[in-house]
C-alpha atoms as a PDB file:
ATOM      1  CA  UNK A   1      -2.707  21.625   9.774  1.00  0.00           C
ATOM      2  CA  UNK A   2      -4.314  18.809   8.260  1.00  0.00           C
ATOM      3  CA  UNK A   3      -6.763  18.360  11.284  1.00  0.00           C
ATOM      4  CA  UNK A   4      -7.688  21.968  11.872  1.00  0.00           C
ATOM      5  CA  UNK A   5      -8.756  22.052   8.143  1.00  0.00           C
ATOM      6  CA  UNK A   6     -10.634  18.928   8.539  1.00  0.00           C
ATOM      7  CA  UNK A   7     -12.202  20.477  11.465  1.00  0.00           C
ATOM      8  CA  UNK A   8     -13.428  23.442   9.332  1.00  0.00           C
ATOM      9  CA  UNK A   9     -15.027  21.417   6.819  1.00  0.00           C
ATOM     10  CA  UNK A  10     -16.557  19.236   9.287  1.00  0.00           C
ATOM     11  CA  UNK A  11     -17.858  22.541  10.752  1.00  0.00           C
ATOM     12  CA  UNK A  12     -19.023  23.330   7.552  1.00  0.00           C
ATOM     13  CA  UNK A  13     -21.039  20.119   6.859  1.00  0.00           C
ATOM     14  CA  UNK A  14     -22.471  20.421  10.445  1.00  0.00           C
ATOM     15  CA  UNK A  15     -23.773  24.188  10.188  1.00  0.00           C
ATOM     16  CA  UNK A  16     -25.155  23.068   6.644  1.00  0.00           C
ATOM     17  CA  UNK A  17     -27.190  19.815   8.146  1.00  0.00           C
ATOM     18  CA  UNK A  18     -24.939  17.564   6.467  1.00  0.00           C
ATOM     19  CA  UNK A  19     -23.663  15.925   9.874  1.00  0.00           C
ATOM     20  CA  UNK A  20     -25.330  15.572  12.962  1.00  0.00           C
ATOM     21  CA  UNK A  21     -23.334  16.959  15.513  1.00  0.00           C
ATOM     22  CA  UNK A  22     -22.914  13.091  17.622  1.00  0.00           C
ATOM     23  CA  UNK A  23     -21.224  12.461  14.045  1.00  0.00           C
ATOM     24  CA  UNK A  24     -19.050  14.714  13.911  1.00  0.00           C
ATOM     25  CA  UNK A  25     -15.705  12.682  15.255  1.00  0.00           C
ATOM     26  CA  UNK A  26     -16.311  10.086  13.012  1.00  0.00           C
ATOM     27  CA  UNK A  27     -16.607  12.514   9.816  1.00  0.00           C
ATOM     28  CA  UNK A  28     -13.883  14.356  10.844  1.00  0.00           C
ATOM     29  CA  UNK A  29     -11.747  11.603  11.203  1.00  0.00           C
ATOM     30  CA  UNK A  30     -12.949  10.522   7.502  1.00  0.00           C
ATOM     31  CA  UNK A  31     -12.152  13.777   5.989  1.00  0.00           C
ATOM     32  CA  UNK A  32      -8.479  13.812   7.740  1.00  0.00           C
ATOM     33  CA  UNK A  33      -7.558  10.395   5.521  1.00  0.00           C
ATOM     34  CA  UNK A  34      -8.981  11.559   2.655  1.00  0.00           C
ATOM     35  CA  UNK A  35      -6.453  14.488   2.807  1.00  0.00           C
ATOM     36  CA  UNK A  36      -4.290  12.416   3.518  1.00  0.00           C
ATOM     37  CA  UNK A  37      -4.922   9.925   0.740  1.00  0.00           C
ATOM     38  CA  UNK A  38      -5.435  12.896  -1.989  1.00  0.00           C
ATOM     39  CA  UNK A  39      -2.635  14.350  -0.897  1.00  0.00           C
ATOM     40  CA  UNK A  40      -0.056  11.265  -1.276  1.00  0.00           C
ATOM     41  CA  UNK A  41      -2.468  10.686  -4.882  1.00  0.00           C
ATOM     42  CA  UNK A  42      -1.093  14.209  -5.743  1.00  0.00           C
ATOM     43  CA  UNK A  43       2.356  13.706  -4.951  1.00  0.00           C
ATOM     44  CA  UNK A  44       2.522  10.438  -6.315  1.00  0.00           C
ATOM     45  CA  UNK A  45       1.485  11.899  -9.676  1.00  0.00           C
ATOM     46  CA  UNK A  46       3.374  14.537  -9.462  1.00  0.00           C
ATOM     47  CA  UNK A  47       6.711  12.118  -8.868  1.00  0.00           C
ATOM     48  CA  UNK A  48       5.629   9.971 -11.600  1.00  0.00           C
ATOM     49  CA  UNK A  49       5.105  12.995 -14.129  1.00  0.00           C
ATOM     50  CA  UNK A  50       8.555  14.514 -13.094  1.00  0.00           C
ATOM     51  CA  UNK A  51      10.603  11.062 -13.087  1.00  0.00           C
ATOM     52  CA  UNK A  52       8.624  10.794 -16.514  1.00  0.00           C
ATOM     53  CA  UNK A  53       7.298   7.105 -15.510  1.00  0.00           C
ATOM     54  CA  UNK A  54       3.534   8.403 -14.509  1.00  0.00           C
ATOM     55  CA  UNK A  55       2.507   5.062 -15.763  1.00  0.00           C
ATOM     56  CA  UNK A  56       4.930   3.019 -14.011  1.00  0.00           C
ATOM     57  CA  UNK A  57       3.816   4.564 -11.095  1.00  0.00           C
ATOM     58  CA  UNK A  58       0.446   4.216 -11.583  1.00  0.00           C
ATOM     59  CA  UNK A  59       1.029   0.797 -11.609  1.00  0.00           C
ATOM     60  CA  UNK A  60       2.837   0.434  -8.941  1.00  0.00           C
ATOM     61  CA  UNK A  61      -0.038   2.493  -6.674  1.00  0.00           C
ATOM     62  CA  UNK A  62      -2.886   0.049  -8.235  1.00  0.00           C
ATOM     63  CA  UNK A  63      -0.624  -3.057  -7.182  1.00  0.00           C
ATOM     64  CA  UNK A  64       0.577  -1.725  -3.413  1.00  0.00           C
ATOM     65  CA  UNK A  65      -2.656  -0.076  -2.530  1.00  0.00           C
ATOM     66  CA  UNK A  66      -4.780  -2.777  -3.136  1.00  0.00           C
ATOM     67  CA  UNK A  67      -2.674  -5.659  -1.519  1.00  0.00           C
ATOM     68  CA  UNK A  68      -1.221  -3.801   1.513  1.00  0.00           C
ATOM     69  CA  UNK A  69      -4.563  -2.145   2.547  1.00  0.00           C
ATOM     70  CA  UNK A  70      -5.724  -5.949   3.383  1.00  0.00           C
ATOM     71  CA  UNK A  71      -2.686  -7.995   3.427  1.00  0.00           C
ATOM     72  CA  UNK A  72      -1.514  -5.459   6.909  1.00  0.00           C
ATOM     73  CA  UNK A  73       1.860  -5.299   8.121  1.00  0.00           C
ATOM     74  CA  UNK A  74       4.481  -2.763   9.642  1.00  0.00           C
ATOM     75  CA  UNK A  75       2.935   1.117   9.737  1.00  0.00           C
ATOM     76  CA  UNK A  76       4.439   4.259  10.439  1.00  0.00           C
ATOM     77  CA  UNK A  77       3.387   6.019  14.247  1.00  0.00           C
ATOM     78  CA  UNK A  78       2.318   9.265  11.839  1.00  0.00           C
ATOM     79  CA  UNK A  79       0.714  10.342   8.980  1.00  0.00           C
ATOM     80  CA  UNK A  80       4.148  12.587   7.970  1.00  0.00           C
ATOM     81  CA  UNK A  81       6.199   9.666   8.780  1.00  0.00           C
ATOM     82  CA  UNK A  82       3.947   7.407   6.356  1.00  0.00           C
ATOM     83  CA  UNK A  83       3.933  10.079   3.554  1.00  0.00           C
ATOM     84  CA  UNK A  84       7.387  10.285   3.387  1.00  0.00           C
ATOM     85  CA  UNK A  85       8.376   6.557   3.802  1.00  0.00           C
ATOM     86  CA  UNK A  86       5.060   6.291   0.548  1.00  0.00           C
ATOM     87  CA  UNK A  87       7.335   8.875  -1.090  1.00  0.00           C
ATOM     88  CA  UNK A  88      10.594   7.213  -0.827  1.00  0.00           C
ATOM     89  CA  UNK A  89       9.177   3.552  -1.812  1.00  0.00           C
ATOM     90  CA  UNK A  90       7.908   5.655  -4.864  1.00  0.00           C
ATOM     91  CA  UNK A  91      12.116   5.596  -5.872  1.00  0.00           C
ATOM     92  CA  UNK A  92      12.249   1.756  -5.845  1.00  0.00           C
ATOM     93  CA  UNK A  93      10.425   1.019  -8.760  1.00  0.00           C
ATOM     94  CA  UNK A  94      11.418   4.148 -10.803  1.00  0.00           C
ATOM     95  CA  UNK A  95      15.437   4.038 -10.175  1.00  0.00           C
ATOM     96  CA  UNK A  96      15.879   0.006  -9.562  1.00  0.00           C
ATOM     97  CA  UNK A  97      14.380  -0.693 -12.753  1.00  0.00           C
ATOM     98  CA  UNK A  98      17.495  -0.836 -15.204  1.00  0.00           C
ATOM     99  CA  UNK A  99      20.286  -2.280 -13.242  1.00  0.00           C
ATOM    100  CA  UNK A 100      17.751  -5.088 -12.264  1.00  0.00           C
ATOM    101  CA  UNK A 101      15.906  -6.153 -15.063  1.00  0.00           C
ATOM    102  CA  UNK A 102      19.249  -5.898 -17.031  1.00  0.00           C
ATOM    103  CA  UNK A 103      21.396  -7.462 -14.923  1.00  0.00           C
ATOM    104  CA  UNK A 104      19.343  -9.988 -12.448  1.00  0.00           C
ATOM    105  CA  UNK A 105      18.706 -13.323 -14.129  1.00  0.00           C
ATOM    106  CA  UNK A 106      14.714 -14.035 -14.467  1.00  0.00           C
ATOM    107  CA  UNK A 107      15.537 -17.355 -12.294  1.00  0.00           C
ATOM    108  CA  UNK A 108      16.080 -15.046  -9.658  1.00  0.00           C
ATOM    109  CA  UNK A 109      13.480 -12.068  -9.887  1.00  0.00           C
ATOM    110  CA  UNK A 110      11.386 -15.249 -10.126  1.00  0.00           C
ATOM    111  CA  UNK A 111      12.533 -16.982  -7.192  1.00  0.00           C
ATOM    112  CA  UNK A 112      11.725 -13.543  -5.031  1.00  0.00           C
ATOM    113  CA  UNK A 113       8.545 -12.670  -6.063  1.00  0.00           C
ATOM    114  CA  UNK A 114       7.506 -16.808  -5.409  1.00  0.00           C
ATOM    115  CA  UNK A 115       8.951 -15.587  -1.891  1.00  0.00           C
ATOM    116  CA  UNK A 116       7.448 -12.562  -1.760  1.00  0.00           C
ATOM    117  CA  UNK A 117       3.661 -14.753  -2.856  1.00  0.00           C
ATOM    118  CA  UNK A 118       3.995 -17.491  -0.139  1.00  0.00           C
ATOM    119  CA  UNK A 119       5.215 -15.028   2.526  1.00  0.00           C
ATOM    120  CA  UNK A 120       2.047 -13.177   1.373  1.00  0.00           C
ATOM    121  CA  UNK A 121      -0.077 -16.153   1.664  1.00  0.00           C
ATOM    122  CA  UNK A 122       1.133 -17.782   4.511  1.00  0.00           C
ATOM    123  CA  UNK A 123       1.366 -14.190   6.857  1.00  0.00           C
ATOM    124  CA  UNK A 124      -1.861 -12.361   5.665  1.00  0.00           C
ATOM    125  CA  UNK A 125      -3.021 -10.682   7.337  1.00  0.00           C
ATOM    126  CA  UNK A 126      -0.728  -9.373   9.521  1.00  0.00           C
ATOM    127  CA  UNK A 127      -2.342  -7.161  12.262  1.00  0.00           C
ATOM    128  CA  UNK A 128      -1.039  -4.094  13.562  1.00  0.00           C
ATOM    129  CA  UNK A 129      -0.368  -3.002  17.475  1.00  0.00           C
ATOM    130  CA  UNK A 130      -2.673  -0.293  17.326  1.00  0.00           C
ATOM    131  CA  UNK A 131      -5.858  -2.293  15.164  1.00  0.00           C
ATOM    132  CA  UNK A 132      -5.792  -6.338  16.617  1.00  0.00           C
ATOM    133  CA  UNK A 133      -7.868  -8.077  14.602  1.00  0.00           C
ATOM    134  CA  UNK A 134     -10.603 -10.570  15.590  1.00  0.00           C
ATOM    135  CA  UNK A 135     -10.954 -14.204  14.173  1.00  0.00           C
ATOM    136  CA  UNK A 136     -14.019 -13.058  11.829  1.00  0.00           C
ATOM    137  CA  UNK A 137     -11.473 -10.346  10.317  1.00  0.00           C
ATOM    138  CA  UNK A 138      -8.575 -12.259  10.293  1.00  0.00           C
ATOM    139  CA  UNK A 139     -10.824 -14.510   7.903  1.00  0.00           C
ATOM    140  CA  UNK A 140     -11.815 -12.176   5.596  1.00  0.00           C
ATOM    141  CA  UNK A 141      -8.796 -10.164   5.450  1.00  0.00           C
ATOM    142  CA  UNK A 142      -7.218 -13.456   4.471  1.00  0.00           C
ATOM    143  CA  UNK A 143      -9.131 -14.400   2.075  1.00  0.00           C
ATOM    144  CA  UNK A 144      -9.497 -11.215   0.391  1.00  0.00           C
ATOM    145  CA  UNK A 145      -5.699 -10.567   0.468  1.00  0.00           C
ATOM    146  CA  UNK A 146      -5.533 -14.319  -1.170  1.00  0.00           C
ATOM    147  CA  UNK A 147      -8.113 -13.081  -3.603  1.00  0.00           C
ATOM    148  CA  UNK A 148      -6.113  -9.577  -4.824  1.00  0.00           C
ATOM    149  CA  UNK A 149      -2.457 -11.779  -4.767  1.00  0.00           C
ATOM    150  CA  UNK A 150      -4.179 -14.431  -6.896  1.00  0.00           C
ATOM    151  CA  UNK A 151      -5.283 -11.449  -9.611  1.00  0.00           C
ATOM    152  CA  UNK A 152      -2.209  -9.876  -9.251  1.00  0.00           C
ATOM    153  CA  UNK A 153      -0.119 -12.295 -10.408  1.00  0.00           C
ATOM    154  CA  UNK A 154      -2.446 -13.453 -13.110  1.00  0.00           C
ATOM    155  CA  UNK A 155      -1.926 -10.363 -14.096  1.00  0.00           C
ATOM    156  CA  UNK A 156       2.400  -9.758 -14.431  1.00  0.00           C
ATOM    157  CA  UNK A 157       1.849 -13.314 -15.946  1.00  0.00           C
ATOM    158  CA  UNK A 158       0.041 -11.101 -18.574  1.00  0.00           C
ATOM    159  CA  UNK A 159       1.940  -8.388 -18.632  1.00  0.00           C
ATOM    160  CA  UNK A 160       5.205 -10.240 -18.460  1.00  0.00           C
ATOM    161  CA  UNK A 161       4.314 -12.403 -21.847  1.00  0.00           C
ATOM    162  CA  UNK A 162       3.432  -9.002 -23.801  1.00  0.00           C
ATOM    163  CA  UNK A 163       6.551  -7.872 -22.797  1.00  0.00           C
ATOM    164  CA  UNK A 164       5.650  -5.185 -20.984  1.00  0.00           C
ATOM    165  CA  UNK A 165       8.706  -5.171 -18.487  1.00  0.00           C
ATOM    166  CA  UNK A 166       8.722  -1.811 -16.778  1.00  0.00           C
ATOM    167  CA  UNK A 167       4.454  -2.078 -16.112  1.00  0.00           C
ATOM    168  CA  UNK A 168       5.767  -6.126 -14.710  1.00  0.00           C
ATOM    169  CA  UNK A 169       8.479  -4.545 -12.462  1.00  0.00           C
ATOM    170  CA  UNK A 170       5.683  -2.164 -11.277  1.00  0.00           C
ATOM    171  CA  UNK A 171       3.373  -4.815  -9.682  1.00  0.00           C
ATOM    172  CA  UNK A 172       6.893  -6.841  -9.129  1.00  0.00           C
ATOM    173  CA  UNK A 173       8.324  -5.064  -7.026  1.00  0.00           C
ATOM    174  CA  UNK A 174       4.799  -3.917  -4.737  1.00  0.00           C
ATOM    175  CA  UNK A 175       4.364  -7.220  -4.486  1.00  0.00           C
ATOM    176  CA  UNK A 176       7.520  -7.783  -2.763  1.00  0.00           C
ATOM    177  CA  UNK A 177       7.388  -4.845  -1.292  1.00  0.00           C
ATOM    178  CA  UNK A 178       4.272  -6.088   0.489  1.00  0.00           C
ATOM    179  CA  UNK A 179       5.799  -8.818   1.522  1.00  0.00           C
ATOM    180  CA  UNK A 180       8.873  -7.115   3.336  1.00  0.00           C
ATOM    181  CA  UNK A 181       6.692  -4.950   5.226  1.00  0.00           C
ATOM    182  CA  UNK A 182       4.088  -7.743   6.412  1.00  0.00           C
ATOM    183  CA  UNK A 183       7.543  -9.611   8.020  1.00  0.00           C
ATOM    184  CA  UNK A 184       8.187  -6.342   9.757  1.00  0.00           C
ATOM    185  CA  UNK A 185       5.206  -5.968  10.904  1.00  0.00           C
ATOM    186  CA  UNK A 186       4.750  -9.721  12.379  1.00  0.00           C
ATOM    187  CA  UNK A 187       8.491  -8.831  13.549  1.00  0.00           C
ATOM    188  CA  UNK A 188       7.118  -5.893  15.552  1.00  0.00           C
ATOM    189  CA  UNK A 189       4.076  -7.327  16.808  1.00  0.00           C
ATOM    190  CA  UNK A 190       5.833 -10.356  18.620  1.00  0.00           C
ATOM    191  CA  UNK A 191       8.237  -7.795  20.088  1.00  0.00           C
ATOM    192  CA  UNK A 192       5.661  -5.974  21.681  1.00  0.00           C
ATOM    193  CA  UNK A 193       3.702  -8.977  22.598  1.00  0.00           C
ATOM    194  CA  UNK A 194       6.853 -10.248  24.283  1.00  0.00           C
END
């Protein structure tokens, strides 16, 4: 559905002048992710306005979207697959909030999200079966997921010292998040190296 109403648009842009015609795959495939990506936006929002944590979410979204899109690690085989495993992480830092920051000791949220930094650090980027990455990229990816971790936790610092707990869990919890999925993925890729 999503690609036949990419394809119209792209049709669209190409009867218009917009897109040359020896374009049009690449547009098309541009338009198809930003469905996508509006779409899980919209849902997103929608969660966070219905769970009545928009902010928290929010949060969480500017944390996870910025680290994961460089730092790499496990993907889903399909764009429903991936919406609905985005929807479910959504759950994590909306429902796990209480019972953890109320009953886990800060020596031990502590301990995992040091974990969850240095398995950042030391894995990043991970590359994915279907996108191998070359040495240049590997570089840059690196650094730039080295970059966003380095802000990021400059940042719960902050937000942990103004005591603002659920917006702290938020980026926490992405963060470690992150990190869990960048061990799949490195899990997965020497499996099907192997």
């Amino acid at each position: 559905m999503i690609a036949k109403f990419a394809k119209k648009i792209n049709e669209i842009l190409i009867q218009k002048g917009i897109v040359q015609k020896e374009d049009a795959e690449l547009y098309q495939y541009g338009i198809e992710n930003g469905i996508v990506v509006a779409g899980n936006l919209l849902a997103s929002g929608i969660f966070g306005i219905v769970t009545g944590r928009p902010g928290l979410v929010l949060v969480f979204l500017l944390f996870y979207a910025s680290l994961r899109s460089y730092s790499g690690g496990s993907h889903c085989k399909s764009r429903i697959g991936c919406f609905l495993i985005s929807m479910a992480i959504l759950f994590i830092p909306v429902y796990t909030y209480e019972p953890v920051m109320k009953n886990v000791p800060n020596a031990v949220i502590l301990l995992f999200g040091v974990l969850a930094v240095v398995i950042i650090i030391v894995l990043a980027p991970v590359e994915s079966i279907n996108k191998p990455l070359d040495e240049e990229e590997r570089r840059y990816y690196a650094r730039v997921t080295h970059c966003i971790t380095a802000l990021q936790v400059c940042v719960l610092i902050i937000l942990f010292c103004l005591d603002l707990q659920d917006y702290f869990y938020a980026g926490y919890v992405s963060i470690v998040l992150v990190a869990v999925f960048m061990v799949m993925g490195k899990i997965a890729v020497k499996r099907y190296v192997q």
